[in-house]
PDB file of N, CA and C in Angstrom:
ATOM      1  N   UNK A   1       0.822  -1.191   0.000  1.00  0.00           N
ATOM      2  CA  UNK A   1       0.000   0.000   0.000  1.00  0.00           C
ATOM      3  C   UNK A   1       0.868   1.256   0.000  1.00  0.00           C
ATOM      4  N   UNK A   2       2.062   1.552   0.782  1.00  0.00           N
ATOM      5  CA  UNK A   2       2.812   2.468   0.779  1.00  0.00           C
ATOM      6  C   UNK A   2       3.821   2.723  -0.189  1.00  0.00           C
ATOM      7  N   UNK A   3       3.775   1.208  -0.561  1.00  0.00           N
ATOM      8  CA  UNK A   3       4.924   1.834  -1.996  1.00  0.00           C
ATOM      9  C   UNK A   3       3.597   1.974  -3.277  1.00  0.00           C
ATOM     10  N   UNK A   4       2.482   1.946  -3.271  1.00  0.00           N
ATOM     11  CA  UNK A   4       1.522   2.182  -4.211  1.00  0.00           C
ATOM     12  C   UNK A   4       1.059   3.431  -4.023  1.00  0.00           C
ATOM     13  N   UNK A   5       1.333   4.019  -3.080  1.00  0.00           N
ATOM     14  CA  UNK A   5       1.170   5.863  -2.755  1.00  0.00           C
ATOM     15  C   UNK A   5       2.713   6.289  -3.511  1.00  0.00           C
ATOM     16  N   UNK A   6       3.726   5.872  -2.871  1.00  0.00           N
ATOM     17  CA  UNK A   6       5.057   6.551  -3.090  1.00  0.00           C
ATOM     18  C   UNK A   6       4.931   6.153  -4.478  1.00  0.00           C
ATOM     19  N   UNK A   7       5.019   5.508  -5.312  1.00  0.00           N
ATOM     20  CA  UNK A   7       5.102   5.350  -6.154  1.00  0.00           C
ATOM     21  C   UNK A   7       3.973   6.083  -7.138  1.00  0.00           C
ATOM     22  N   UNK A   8       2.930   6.436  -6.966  1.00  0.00           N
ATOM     23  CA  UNK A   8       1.680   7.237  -7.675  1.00  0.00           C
ATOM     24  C   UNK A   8       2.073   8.470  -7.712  1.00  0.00           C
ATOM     25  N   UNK A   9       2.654   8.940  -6.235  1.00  0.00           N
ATOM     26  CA  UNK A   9       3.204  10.276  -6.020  1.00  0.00           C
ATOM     27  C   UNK A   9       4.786  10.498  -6.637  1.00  0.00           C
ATOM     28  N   UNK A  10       5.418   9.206  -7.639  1.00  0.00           N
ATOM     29  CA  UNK A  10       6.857   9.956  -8.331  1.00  0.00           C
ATOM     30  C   UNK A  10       8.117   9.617  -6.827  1.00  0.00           C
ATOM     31  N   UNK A  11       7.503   9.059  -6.186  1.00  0.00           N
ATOM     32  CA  UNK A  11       8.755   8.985  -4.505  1.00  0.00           C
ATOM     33  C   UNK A  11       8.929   7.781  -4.851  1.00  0.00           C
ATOM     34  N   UNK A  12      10.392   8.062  -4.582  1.00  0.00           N
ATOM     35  CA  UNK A  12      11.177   6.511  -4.994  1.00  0.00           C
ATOM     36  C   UNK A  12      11.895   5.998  -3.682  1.00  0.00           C
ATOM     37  N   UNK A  13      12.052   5.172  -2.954  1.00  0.00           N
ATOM     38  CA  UNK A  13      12.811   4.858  -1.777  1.00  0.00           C
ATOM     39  C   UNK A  13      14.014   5.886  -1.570  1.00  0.00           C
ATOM     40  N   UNK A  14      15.092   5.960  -2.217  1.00  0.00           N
ATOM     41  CA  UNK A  14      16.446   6.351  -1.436  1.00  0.00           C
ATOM     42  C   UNK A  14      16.162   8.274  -1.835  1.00  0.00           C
ATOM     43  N   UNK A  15      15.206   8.917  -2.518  1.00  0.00           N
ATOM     44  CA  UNK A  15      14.975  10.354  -1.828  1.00  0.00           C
ATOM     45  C   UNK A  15      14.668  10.576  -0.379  1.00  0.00           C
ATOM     46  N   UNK A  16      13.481   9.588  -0.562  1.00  0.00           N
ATOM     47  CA  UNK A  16      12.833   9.468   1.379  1.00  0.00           C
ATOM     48  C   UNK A  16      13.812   8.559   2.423  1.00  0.00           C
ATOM     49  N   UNK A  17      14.533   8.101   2.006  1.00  0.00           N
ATOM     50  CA  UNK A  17      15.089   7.721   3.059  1.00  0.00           C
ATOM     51  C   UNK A  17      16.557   8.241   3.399  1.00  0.00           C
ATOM     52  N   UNK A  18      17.015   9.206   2.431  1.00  0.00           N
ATOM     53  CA  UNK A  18      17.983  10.254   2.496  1.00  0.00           C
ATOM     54  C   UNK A  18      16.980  11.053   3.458  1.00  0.00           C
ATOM     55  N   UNK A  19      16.040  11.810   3.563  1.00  0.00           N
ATOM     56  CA  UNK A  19      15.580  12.999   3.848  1.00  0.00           C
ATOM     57  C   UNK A  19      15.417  12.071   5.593  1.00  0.00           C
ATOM     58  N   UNK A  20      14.576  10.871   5.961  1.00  0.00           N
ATOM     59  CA  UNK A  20      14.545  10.399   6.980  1.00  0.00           C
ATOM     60  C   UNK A  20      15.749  10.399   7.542  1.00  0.00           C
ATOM     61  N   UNK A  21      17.030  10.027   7.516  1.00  0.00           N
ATOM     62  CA  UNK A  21      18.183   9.914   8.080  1.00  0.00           C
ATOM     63  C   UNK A  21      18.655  11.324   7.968  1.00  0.00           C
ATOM     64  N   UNK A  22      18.605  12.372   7.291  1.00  0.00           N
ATOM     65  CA  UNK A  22      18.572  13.552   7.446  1.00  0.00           C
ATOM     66  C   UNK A  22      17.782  14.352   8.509  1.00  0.00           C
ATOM     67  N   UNK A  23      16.899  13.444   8.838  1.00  0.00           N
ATOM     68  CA  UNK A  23      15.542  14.341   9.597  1.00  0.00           C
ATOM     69  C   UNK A  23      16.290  14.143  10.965  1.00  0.00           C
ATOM     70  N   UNK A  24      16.276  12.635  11.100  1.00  0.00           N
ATOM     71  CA  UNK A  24      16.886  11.618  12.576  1.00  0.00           C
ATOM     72  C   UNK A  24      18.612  12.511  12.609  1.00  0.00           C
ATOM     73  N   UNK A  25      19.073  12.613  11.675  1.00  0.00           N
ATOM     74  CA  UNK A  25      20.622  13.079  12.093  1.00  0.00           C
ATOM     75  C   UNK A  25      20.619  14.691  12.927  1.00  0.00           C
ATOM     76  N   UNK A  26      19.341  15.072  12.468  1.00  0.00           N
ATOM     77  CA  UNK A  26      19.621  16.707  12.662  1.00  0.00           C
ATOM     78  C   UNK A  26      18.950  16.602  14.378  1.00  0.00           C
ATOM     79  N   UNK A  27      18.084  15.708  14.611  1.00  0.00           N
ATOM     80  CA  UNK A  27      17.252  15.738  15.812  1.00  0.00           C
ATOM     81  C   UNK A  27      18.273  15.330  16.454  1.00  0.00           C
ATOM     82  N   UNK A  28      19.190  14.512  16.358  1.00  0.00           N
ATOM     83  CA  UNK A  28      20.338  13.176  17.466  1.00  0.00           C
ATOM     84  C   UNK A  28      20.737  14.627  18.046  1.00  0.00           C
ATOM     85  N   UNK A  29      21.405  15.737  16.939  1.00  0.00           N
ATOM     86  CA  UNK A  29      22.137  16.779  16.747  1.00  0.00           C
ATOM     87  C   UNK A  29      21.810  17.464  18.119  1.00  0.00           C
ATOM     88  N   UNK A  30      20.714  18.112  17.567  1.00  0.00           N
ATOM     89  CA  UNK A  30      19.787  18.686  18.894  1.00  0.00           C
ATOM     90  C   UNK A  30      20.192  18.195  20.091  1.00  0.00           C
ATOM     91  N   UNK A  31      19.332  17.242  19.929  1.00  0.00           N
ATOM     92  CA  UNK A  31      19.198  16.600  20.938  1.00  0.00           C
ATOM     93  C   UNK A  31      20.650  16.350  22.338  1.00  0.00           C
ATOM     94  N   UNK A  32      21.382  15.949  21.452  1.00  0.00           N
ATOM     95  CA  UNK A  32      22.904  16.184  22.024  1.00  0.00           C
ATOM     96  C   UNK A  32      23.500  17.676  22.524  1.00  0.00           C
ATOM     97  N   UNK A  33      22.832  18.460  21.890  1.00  0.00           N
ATOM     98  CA  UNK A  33      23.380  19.836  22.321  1.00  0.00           C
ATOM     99  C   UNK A  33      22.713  20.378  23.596  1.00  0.00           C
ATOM    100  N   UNK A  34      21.455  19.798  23.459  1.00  0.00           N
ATOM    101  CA  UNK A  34      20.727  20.086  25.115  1.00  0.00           C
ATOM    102  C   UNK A  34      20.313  19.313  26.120  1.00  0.00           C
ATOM    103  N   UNK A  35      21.413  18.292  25.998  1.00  0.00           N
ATOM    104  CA  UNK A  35      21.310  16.628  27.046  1.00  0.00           C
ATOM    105  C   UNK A  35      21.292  17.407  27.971  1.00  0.00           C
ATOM    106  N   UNK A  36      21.335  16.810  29.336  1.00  0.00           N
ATOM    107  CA  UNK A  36      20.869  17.277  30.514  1.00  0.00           C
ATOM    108  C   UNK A  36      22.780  17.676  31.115  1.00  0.00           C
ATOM    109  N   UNK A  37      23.413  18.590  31.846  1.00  0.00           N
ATOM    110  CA  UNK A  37      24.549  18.849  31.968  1.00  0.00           C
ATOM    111  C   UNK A  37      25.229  19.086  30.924  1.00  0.00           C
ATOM    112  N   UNK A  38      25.091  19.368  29.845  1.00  0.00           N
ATOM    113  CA  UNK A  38      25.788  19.926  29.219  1.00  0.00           C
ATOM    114  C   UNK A  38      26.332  21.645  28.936  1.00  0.00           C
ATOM    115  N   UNK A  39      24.848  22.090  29.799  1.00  0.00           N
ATOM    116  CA  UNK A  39      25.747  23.811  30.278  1.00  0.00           C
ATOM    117  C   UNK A  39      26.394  23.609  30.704  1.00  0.00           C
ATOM    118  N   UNK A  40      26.895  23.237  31.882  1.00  0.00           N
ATOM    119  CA  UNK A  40      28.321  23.144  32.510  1.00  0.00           C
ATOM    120  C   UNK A  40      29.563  23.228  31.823  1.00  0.00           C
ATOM    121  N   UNK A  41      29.272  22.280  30.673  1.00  0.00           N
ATOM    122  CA  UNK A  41      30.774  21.728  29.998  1.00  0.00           C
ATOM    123  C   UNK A  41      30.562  23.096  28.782  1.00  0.00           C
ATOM    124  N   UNK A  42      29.687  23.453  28.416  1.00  0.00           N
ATOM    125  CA  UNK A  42      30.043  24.522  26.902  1.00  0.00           C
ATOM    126  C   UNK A  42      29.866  25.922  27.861  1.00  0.00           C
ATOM    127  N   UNK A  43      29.326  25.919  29.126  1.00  0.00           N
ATOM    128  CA  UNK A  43      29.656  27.124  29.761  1.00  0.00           C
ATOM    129  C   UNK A  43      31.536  27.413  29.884  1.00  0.00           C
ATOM    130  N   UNK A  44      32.076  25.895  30.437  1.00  0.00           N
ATOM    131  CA  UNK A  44      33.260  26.323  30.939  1.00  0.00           C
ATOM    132  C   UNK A  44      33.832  26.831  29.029  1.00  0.00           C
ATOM    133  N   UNK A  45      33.655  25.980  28.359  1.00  0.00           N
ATOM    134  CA  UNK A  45      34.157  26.061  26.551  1.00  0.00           C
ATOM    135  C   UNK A  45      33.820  27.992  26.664  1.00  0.00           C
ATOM    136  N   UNK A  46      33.171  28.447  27.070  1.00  0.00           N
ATOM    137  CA  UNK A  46      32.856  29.327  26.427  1.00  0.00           C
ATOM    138  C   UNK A  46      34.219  30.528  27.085  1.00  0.00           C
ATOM    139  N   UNK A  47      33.946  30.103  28.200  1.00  0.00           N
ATOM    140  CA  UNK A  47      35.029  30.768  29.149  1.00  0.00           C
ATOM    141  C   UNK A  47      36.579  30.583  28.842  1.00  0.00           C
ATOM    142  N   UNK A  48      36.624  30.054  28.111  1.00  0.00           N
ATOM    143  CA  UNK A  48      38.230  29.098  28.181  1.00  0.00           C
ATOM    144  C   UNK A  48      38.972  30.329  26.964  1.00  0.00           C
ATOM    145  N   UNK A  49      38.476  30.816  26.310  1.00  0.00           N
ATOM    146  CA  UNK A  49      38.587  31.802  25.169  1.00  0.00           C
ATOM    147  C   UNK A  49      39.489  32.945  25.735  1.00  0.00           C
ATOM    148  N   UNK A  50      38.560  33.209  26.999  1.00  0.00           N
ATOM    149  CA  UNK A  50      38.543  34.616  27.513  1.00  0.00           C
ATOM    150  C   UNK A  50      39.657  34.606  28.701  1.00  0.00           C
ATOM    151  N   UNK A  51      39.646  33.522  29.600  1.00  0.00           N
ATOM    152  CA  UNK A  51      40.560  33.151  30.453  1.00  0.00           C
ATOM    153  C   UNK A  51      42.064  33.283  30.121  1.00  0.00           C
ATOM    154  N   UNK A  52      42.443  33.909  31.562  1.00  0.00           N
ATOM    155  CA  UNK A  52      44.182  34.281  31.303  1.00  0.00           C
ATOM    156  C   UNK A  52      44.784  32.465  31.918  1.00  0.00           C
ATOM    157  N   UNK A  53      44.604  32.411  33.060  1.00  0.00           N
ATOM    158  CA  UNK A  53      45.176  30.755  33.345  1.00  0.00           C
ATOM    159  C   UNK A  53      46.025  31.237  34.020  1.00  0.00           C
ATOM    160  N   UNK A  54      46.799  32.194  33.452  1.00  0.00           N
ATOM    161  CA  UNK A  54      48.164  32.180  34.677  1.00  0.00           C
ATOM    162  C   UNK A  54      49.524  31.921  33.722  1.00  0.00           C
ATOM    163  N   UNK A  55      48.997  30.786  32.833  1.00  0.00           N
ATOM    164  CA  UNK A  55      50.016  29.741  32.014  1.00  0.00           C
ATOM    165  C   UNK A  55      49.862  30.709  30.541  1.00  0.00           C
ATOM    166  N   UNK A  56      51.247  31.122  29.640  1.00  0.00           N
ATOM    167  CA  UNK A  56      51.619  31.301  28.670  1.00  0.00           C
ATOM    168  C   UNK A  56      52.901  30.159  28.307  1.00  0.00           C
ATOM    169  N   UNK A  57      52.913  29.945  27.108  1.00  0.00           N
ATOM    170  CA  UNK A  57      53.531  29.359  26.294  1.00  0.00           C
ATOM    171  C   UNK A  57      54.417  30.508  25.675  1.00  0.00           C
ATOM    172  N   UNK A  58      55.558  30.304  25.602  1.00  0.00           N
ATOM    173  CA  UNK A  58      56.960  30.889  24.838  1.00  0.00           C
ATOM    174  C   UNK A  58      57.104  30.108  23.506  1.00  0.00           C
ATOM    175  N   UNK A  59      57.848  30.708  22.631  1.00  0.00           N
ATOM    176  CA  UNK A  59      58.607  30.296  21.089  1.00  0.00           C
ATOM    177  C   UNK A  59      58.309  28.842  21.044  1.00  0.00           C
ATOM    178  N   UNK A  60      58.993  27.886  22.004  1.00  0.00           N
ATOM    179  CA  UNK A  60      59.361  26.641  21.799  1.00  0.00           C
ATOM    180  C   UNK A  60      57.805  26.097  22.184  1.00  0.00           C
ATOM    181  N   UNK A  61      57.228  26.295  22.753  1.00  0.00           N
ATOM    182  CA  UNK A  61      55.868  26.084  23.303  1.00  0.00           C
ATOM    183  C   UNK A  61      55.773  25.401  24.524  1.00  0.00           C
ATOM    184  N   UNK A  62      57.222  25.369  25.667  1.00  0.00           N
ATOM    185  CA  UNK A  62      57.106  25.618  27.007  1.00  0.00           C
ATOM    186  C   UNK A  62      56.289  26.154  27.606  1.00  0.00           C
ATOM    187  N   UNK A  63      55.813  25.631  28.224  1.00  0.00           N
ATOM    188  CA  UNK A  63      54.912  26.826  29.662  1.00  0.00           C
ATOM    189  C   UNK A  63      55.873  27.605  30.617  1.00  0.00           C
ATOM    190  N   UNK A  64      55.514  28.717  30.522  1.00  0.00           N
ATOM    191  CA  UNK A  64      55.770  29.712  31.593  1.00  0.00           C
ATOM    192  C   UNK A  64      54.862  30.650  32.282  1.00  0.00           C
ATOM    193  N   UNK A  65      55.403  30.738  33.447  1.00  0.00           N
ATOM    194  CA  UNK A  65      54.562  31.094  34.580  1.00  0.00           C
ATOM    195  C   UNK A  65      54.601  32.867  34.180  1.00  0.00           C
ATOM    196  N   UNK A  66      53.486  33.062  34.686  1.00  0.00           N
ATOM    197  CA  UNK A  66      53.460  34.758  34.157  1.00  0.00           C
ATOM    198  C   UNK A  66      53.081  35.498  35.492  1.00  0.00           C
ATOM    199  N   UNK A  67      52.527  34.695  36.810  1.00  0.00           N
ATOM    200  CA  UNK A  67      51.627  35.437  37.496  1.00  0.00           C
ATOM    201  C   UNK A  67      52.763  34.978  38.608  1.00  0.00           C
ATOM    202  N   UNK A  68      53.732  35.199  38.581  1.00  0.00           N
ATOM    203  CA  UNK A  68      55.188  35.572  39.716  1.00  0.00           C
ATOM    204  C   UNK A  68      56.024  34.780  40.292  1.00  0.00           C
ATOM    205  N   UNK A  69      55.299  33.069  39.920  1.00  0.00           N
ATOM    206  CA  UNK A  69      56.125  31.691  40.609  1.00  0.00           C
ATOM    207  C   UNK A  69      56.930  31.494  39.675  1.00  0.00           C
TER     208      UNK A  69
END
């Protein structure tokens, strides 16, 4: 019955089932971006930009202390 619609209507399997795994990939997407605790972790991401640390890196890419130790 459903491939006698898809098929009346010109829909061939692998358009619709590109667009379904398209639909499901974009929701996982979502979905992952607003799991439960995940402010925490893209709050600190967001901060990490802006943050001095204390710690600079020189030429060679050593750490050095900047804040007096």
């Amino acid at each position: 019955m459903v491939r006698m619609v898809m098929e009346s209507a010109g829909l061939t399997l692998w358009p619709v089932l590109s667009f379904v795994i398209f639909v499901v990939s974009c929701l996982a997407m979502i979905l992952w971006l607003y799991r439960p605790g995940s402010s925490a972790f893209y709050g600190g991401l967001s901060r990490m930009a802006l943050d001095d640390g204390g710690e600079k890196k020189d030429r060679d890419g050593a750490e050095k202390r900047t804040d007096g130790e």
